[in-house]
Structure formats: structure tokens, C-alpha cells
N, C-alpha and C. Protein backbone atom coordinates (compact mmCIF):
# COMPACT_ATOMS: atom_id res chain seq x y z
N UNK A 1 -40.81 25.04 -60.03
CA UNK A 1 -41.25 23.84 -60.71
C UNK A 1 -42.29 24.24 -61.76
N UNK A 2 -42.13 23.56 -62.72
CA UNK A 2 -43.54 23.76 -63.76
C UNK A 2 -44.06 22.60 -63.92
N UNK A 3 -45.44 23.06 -64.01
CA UNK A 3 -46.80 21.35 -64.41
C UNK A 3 -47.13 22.40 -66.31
N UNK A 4 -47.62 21.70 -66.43
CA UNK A 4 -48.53 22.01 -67.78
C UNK A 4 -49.98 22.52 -67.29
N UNK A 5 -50.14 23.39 -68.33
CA UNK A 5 -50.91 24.49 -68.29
C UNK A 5 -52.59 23.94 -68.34
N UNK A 6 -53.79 23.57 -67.30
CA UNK A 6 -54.67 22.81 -67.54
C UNK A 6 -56.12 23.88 -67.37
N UNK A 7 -57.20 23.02 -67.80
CA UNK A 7 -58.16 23.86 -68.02
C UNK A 7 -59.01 24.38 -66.68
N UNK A 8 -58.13 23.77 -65.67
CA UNK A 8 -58.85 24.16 -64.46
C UNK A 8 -58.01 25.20 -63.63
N UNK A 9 -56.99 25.54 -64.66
CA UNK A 9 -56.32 26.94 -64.45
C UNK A 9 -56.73 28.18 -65.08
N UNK A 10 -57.95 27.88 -65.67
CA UNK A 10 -58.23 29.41 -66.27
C UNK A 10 -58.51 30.48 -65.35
N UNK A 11 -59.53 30.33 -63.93
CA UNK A 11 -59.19 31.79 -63.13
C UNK A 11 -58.08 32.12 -62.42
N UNK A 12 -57.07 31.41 -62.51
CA UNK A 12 -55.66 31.90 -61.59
C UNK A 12 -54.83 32.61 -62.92
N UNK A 13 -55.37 32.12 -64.46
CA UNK A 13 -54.77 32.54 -65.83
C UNK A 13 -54.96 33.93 -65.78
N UNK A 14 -56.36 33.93 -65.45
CA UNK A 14 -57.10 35.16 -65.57
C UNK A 14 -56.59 36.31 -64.21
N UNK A 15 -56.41 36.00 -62.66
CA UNK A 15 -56.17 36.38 -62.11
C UNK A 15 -54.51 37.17 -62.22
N UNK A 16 -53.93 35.76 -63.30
CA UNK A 16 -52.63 36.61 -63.68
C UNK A 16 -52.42 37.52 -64.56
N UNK A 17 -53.11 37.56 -65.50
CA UNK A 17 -53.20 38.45 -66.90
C UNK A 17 -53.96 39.75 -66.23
N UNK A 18 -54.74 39.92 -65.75
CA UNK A 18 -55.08 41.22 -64.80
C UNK A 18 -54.15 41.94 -64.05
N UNK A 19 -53.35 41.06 -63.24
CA UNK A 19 -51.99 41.82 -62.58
C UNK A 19 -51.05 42.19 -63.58
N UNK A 20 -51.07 41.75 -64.45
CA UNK A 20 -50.17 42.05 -65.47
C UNK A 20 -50.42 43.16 -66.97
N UNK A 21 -51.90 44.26 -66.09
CA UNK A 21 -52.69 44.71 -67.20
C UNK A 21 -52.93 45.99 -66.20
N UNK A 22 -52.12 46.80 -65.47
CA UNK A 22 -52.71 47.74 -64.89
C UNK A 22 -53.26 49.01 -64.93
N UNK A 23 -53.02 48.95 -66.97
CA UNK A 23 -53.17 50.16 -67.43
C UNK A 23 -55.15 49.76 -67.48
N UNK A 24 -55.63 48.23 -67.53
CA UNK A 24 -57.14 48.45 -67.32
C UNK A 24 -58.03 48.69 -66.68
N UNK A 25 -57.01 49.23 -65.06
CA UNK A 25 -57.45 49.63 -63.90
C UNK A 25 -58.05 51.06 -64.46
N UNK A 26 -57.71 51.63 -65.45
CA UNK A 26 -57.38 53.29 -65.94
C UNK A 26 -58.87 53.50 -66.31
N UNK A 27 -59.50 52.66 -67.08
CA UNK A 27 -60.76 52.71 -67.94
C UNK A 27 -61.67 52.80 -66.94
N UNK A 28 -62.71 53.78 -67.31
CA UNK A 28 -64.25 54.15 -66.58
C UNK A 28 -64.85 53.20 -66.83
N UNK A 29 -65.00 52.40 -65.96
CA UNK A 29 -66.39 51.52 -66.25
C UNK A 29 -66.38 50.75 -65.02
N UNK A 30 -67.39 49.77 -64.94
CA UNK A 30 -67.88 49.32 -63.33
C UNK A 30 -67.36 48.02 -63.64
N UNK A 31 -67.22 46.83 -62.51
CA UNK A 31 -66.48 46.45 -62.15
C UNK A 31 -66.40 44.65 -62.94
N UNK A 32 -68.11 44.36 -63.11
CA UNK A 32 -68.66 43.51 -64.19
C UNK A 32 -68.26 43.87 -65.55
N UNK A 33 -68.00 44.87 -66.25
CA UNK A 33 -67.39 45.39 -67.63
C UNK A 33 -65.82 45.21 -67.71
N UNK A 34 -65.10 45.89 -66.57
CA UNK A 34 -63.81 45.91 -66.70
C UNK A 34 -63.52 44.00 -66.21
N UNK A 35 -64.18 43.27 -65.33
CA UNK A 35 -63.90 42.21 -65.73
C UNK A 35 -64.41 41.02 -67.09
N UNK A 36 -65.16 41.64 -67.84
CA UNK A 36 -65.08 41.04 -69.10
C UNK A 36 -64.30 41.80 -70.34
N UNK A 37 -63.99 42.99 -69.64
CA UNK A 37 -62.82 43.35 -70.58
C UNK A 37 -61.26 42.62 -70.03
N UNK A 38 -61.42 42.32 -69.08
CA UNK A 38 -59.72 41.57 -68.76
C UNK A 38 -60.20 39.75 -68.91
N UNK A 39 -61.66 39.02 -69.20
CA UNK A 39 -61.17 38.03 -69.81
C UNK A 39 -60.90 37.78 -71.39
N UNK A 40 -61.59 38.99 -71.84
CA UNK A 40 -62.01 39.00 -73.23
C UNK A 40 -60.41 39.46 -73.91
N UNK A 41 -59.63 40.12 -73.66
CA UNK A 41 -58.02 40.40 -73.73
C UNK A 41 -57.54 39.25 -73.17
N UNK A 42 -57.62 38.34 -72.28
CA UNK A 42 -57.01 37.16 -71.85
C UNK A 42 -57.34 36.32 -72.91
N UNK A 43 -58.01 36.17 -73.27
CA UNK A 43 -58.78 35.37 -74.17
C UNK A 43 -57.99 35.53 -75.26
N UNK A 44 -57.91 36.46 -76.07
CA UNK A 44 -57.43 37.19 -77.09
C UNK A 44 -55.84 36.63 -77.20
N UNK A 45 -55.12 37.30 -76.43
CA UNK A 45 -54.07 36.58 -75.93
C UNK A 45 -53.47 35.68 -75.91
N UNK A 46 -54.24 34.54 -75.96
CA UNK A 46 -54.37 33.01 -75.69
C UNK A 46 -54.23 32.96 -77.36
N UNK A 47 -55.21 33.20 -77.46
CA UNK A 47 -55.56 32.70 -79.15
C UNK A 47 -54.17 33.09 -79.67
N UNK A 48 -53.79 34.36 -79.79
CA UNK A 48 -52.47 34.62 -80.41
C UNK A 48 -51.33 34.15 -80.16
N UNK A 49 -51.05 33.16 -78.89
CA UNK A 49 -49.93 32.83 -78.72
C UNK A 49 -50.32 31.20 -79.58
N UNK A 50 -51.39 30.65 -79.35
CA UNK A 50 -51.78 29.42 -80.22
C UNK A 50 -51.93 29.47 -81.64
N UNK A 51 -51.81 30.68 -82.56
CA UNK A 51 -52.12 31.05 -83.73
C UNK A 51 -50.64 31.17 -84.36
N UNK A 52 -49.75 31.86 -83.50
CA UNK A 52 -48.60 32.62 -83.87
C UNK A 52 -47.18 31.31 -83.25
N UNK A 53 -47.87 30.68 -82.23
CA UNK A 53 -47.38 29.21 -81.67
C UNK A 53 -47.45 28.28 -81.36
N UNK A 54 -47.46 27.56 -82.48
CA UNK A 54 -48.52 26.42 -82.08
C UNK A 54 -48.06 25.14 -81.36
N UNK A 55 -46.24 25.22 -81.64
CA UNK A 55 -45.68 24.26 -80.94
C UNK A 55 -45.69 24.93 -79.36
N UNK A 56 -45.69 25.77 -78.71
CA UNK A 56 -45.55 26.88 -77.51
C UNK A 56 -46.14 25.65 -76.37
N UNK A 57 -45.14 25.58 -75.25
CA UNK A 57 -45.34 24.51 -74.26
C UNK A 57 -45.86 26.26 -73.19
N UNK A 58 -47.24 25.52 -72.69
CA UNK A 58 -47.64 26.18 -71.58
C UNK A 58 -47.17 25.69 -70.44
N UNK A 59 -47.17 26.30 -69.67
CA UNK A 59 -46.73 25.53 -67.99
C UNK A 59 -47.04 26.56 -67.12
N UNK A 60 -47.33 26.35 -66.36
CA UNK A 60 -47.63 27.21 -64.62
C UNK A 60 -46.28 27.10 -63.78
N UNK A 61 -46.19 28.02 -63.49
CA UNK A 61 -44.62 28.33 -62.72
C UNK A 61 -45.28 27.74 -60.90
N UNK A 62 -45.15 26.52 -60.18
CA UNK A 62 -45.90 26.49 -58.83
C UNK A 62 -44.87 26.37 -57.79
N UNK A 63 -44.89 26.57 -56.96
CA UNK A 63 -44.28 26.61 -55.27
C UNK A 63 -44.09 24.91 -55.42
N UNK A 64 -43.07 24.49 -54.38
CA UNK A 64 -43.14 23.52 -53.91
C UNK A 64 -44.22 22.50 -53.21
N UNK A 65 -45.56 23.65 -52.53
CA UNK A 65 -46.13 23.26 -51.86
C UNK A 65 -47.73 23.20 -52.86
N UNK A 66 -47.28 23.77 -54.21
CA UNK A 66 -48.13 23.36 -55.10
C UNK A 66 -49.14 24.91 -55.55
N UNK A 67 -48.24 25.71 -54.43
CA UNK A 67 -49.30 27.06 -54.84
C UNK A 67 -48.60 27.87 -56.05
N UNK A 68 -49.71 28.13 -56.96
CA UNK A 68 -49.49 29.05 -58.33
C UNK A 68 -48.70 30.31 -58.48
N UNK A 69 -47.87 30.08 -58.98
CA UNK A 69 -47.12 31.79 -59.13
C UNK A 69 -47.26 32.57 -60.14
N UNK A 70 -47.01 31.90 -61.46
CA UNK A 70 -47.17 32.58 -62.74
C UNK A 70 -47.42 31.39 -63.99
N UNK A 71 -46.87 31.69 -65.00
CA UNK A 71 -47.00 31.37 -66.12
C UNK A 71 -45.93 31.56 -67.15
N UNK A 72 -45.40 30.65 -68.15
CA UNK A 72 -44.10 30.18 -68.93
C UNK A 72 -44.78 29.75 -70.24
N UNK A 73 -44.77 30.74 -71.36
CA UNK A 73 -44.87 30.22 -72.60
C UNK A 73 -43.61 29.57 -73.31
N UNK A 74 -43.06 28.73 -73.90
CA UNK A 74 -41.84 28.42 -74.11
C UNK A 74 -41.91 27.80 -75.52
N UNK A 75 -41.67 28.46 -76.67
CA UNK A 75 -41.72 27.88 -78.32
C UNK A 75 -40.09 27.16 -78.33
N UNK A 76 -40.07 25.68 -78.67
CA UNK A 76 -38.89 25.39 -79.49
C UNK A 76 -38.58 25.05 -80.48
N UNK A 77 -38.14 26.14 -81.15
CA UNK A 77 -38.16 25.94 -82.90
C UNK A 77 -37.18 25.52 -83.37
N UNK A 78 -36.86 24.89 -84.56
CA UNK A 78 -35.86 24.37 -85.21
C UNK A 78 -34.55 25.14 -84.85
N UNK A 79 -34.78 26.73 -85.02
CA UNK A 79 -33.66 27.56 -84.70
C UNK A 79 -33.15 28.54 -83.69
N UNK A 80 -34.55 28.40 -82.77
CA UNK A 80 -34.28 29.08 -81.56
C UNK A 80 -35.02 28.16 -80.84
N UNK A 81 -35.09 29.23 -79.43
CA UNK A 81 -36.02 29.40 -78.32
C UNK A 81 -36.27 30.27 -78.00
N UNK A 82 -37.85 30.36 -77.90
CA UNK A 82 -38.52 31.71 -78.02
C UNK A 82 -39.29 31.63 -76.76
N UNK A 83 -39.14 32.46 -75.63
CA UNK A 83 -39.91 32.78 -74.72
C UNK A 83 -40.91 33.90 -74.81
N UNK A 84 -41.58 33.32 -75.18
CA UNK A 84 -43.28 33.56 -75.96
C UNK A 84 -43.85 34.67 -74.52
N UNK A 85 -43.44 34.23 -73.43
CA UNK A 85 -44.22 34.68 -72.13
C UNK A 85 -44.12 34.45 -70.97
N UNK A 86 -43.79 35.06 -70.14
CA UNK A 86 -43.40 34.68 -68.92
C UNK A 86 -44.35 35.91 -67.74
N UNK A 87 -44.52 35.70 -66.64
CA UNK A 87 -45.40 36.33 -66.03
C UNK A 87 -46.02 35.62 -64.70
N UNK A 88 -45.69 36.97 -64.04
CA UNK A 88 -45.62 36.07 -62.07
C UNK A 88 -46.53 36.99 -61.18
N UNK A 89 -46.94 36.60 -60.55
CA UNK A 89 -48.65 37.44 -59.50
C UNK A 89 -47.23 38.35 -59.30
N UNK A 90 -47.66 39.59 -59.08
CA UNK A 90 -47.24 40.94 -57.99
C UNK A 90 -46.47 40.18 -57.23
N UNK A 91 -46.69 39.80 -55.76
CA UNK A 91 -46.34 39.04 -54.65
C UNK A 91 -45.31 38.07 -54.85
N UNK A 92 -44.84 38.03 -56.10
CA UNK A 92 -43.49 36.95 -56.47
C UNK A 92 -42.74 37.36 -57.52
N UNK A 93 -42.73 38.41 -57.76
CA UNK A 93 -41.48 39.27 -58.80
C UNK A 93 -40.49 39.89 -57.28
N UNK A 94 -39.68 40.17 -58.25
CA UNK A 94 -38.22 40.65 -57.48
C UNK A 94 -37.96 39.78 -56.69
N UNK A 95 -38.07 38.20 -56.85
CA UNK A 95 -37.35 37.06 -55.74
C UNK A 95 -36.66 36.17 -56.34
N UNK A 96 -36.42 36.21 -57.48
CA UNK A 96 -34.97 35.55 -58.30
C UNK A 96 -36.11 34.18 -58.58
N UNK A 97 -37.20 34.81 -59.15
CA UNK A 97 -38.16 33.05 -59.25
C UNK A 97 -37.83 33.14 -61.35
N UNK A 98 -37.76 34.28 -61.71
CA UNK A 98 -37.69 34.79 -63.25
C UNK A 98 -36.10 34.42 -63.47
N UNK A 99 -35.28 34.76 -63.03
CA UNK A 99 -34.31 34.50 -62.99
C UNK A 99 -33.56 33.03 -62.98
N UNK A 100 -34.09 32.50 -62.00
CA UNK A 100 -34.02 31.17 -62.30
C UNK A 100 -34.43 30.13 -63.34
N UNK A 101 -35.88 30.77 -63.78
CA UNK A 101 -36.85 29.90 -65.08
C UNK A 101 -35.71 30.26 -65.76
N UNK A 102 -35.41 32.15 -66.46
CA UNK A 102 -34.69 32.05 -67.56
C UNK A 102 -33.26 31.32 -67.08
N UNK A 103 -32.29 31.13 -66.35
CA UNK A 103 -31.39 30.39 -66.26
C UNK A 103 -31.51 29.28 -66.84
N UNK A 104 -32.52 28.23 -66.82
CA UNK A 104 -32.75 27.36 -67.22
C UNK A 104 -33.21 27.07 -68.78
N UNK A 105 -33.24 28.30 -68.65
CA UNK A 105 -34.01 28.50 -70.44
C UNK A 105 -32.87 28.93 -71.24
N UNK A 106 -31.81 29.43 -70.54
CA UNK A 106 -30.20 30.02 -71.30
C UNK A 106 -29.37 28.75 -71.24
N UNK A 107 -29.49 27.94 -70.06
CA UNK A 107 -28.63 26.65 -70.11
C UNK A 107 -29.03 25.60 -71.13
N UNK A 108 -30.52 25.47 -71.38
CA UNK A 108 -31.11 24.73 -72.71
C UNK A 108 -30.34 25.10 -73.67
N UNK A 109 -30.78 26.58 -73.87
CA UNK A 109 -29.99 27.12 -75.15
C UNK A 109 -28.72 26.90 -75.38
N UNK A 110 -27.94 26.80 -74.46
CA UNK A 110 -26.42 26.57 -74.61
C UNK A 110 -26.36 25.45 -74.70
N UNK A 111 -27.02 24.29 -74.31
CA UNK A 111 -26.62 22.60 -74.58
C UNK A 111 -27.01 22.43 -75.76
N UNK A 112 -27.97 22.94 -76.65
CA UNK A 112 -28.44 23.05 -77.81
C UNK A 112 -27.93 23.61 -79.10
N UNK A 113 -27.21 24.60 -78.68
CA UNK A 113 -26.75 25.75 -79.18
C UNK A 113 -27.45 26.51 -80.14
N UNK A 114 -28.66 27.24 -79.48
CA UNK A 114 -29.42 27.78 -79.89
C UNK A 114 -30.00 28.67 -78.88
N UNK A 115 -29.87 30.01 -79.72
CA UNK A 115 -30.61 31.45 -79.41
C UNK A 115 -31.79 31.46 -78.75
N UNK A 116 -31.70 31.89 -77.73
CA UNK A 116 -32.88 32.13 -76.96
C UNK A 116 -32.94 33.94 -77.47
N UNK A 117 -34.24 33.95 -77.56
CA UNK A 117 -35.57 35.20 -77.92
C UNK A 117 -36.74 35.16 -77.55
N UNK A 118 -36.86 36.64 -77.38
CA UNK A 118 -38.11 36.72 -77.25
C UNK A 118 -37.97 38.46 -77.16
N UNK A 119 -39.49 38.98 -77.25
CA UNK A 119 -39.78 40.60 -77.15
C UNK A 119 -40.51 40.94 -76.22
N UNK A 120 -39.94 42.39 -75.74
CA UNK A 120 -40.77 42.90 -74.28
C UNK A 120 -41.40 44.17 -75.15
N UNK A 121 -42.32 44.59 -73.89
CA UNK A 121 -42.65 45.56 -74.36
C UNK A 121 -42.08 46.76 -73.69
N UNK A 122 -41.53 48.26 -74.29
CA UNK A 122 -40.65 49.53 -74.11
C UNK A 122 -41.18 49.64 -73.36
N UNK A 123 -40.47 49.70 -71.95
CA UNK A 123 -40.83 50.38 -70.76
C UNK A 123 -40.70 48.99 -68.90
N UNK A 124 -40.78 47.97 -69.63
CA UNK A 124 -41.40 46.95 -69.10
C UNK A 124 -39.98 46.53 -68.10
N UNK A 125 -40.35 46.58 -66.52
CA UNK A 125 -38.83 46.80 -65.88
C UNK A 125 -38.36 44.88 -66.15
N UNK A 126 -38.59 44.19 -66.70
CA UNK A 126 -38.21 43.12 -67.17
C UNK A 126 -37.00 42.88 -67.68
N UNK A 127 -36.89 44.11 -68.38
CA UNK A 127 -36.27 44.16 -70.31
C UNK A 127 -34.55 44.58 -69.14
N UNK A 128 -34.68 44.96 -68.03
CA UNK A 128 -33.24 45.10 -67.38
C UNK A 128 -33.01 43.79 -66.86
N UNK A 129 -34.32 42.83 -66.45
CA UNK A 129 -32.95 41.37 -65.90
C UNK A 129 -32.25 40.88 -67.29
N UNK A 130 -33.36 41.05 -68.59
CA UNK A 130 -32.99 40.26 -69.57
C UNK A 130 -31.46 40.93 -70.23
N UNK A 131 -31.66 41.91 -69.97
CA UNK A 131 -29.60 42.81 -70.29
C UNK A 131 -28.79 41.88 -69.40
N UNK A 132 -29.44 42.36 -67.77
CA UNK A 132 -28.42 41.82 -67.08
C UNK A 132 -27.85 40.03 -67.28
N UNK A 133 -28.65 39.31 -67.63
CA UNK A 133 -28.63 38.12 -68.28
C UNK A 133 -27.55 37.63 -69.55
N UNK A 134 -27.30 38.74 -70.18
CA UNK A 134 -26.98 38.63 -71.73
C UNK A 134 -27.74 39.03 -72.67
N UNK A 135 -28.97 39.14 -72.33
CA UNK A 135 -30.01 39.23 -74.15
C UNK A 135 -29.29 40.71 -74.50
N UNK A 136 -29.33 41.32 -75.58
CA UNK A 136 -28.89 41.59 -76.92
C UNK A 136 -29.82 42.58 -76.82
N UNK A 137 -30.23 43.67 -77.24
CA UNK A 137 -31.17 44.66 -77.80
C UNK A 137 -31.40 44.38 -79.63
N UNK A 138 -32.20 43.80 -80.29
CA UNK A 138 -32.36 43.93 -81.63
C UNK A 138 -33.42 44.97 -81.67
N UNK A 139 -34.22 44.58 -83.02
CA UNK A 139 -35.25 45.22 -83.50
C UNK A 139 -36.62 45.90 -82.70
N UNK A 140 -36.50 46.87 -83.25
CA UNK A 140 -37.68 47.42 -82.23
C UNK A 140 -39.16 47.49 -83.87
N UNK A 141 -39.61 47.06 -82.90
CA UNK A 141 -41.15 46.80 -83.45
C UNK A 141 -41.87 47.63 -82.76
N UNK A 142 -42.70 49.26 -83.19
CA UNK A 142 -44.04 49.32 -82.64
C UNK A 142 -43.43 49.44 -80.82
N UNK A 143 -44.13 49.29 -80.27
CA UNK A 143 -44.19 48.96 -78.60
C UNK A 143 -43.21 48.01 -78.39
N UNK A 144 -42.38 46.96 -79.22
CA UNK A 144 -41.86 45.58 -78.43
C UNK A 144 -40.57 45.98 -78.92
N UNK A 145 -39.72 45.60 -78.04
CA UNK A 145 -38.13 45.43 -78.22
C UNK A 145 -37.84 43.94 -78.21
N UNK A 146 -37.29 43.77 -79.17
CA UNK A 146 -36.81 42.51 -79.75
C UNK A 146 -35.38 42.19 -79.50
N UNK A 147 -35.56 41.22 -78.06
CA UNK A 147 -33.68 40.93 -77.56
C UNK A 147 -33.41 39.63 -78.23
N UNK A 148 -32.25 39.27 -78.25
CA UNK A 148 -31.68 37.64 -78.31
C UNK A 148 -30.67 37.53 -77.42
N UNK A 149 -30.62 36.17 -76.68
CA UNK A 149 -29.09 35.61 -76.34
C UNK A 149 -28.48 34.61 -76.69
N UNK A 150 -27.23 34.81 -76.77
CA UNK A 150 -26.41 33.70 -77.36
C UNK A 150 -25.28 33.14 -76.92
N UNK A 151 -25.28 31.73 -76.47
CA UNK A 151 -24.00 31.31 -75.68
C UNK A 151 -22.49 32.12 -75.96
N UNK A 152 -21.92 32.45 -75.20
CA UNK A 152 -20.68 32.97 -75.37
C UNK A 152 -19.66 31.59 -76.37
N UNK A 153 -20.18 30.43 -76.77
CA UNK A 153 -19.74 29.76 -77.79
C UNK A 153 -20.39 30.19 -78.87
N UNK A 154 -21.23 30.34 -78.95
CA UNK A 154 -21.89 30.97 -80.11
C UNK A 154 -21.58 32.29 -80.79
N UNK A 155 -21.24 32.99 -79.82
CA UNK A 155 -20.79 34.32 -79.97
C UNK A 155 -19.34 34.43 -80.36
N UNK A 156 -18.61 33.12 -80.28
CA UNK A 156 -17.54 33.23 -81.04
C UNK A 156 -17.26 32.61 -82.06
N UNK A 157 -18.12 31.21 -82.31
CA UNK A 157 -17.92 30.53 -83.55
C UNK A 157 -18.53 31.50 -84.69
N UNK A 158 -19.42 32.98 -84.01
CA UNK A 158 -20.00 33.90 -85.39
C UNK A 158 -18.54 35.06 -85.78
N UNK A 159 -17.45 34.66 -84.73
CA UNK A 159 -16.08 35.52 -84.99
C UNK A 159 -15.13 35.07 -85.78
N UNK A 160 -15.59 33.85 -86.08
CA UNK A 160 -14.02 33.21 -86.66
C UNK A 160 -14.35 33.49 -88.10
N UNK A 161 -13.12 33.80 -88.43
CA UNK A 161 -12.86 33.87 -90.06
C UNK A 161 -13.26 32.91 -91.18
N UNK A 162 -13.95 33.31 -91.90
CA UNK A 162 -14.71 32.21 -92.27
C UNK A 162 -13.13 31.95 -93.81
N UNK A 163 -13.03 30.59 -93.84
CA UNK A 163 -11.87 30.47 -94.48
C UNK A 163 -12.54 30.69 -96.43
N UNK A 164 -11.88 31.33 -97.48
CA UNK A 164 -12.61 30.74 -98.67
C UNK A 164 -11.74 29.89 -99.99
N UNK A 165 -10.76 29.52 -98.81
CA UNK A 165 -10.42 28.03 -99.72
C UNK A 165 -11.38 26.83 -99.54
């Protein structure tokens, strides 16, 4: 289930963007520093998905029973859908909870008929559900691999011969 993203979710935000940052476990420093270096990158973060998306629906990914799992950035633009962000505590990856959001985010796309996108970053064991799914390998940017998917209607109305009478 998703609620919208509220301001009395910022330390479970924060608690998630840390699990999802384990290369800042790496850095020397004590334990007050490295946690204002993981809000100050959370922070950062934030701003860029509001800068770069401004239509971007936040939502909290929650349990039935109301407990927090992750987090769902979701842009819908005139010509796609862009999954801006997605991201689940440790303790709830590998249980078909990602799988299901994007299902729901590929079935939009297909009633719509519009491309779902978005970019991971090289390395990120993510970037294999999103194959196994359908997404596409495009452009590689820097660190991010740039997938798309596209309804298997889509994928054929881009086959047909375009007539030039």
C-alpha cells in the first residue's frame, strides 16, 4: 500500500537513505559526523528529486498493519513514467514487495500507453529484476544505466511500416 510522503516521516526517510548508502559506513569518522553526513546527502537528494521533479508523487511503501517499508518516487510526464526512486529497509528486499510496486507501475504504463523509465546505478542488484521485468538497457550516463519499458503494444505499433502515401 502507499500513503503520501509526510513530514513526520523524515527519520524513517533518513533511516532509509542510510541503508541504502553503505559505501558511508567506509568513511573514518565518529558516529555524530557520519550521521550528519547521511542527513546532509538525504537532504541533498530530496532537493534534487524536487528540482529535477517537480511533478514527482512521493509515497511510503507501508505493511498492512501500517509499518514502513520503503519509499516510491513516481514522475508522470506527458510522455512517460519515470520512476524517479524506489527503495526498501534491508529486512524487505528479496520478497516480491518491488516487484509488485513496479507491476503496478508497468500496468499504468500499458493502460496509458506510455514508457515507463527510469536509471540505476552500474552495479546495483536491482538493474536484474528491472531486465527480468522487460526494461530495455539504454544510455549509460557516468555511474547510471538508463533502462525503458514498453508495452509489448507499443513495441509493435514502433514495427509497423510506416505507410508514405
Amino acid at each position: 500500500m502507499l500513503r503520501p510522503l509526510m513530514a513526520d516521516d523524515q527519520d524513517f526517510v533518513l533511516e532509509l537513505y542510510a541503508s541504502t548508502r553503505p559505501d558511508l559506513d567506509e568513511i573514518a569518522c565518529d558516529a555524530i559526523s557520519r550521521a550528519q553526513l547521511v542527513r546532509m546527502q538525504c537532504h541533498a537528494q530530496q532537493h534534487h528529486y524536487r528540482a529535477f521533479y517537480p511533478r514527482a508523487q512521493a509515497s511510503l511503501v507501508v505493511a498492512r498493519d501500517g509499518t514502513r517499508l520503503g519509499r516510491i518516487y513516481i514522475d508522470h510526464g506527458p510522455d512517460e513514467i519515470r520512476l524517479v526512486d524506489i527503495s526498501l529497509l534491508p529486512q524487505y528486499r528479496r520478497q516480491g514487495i518491488g516487484r509488485q510496486l513496479l507491476g503496478g507501475l508497468l500496468a499504468e504504463g500499458e493502460r496509458l500507453g506510455l514508457p515507463v523509465r527510469l536509471s540505476v546505478m552500474s552495479g546495483n542488484p536491482a538493474a536484474h529484476l528491472y531486465q527480468r521485468l522487460g526494461f530495455e538497457a539504454g544510455e549509460l550516463r557516468g555511474a547510471y544505466q538508463f533502462m525503458e519499458w514498453r508495452s509489448p503494444a507499443m513495441r509493435a505499433a514502433d514495427q509497423q511500416p510506416v505507410s508514405l502515401l
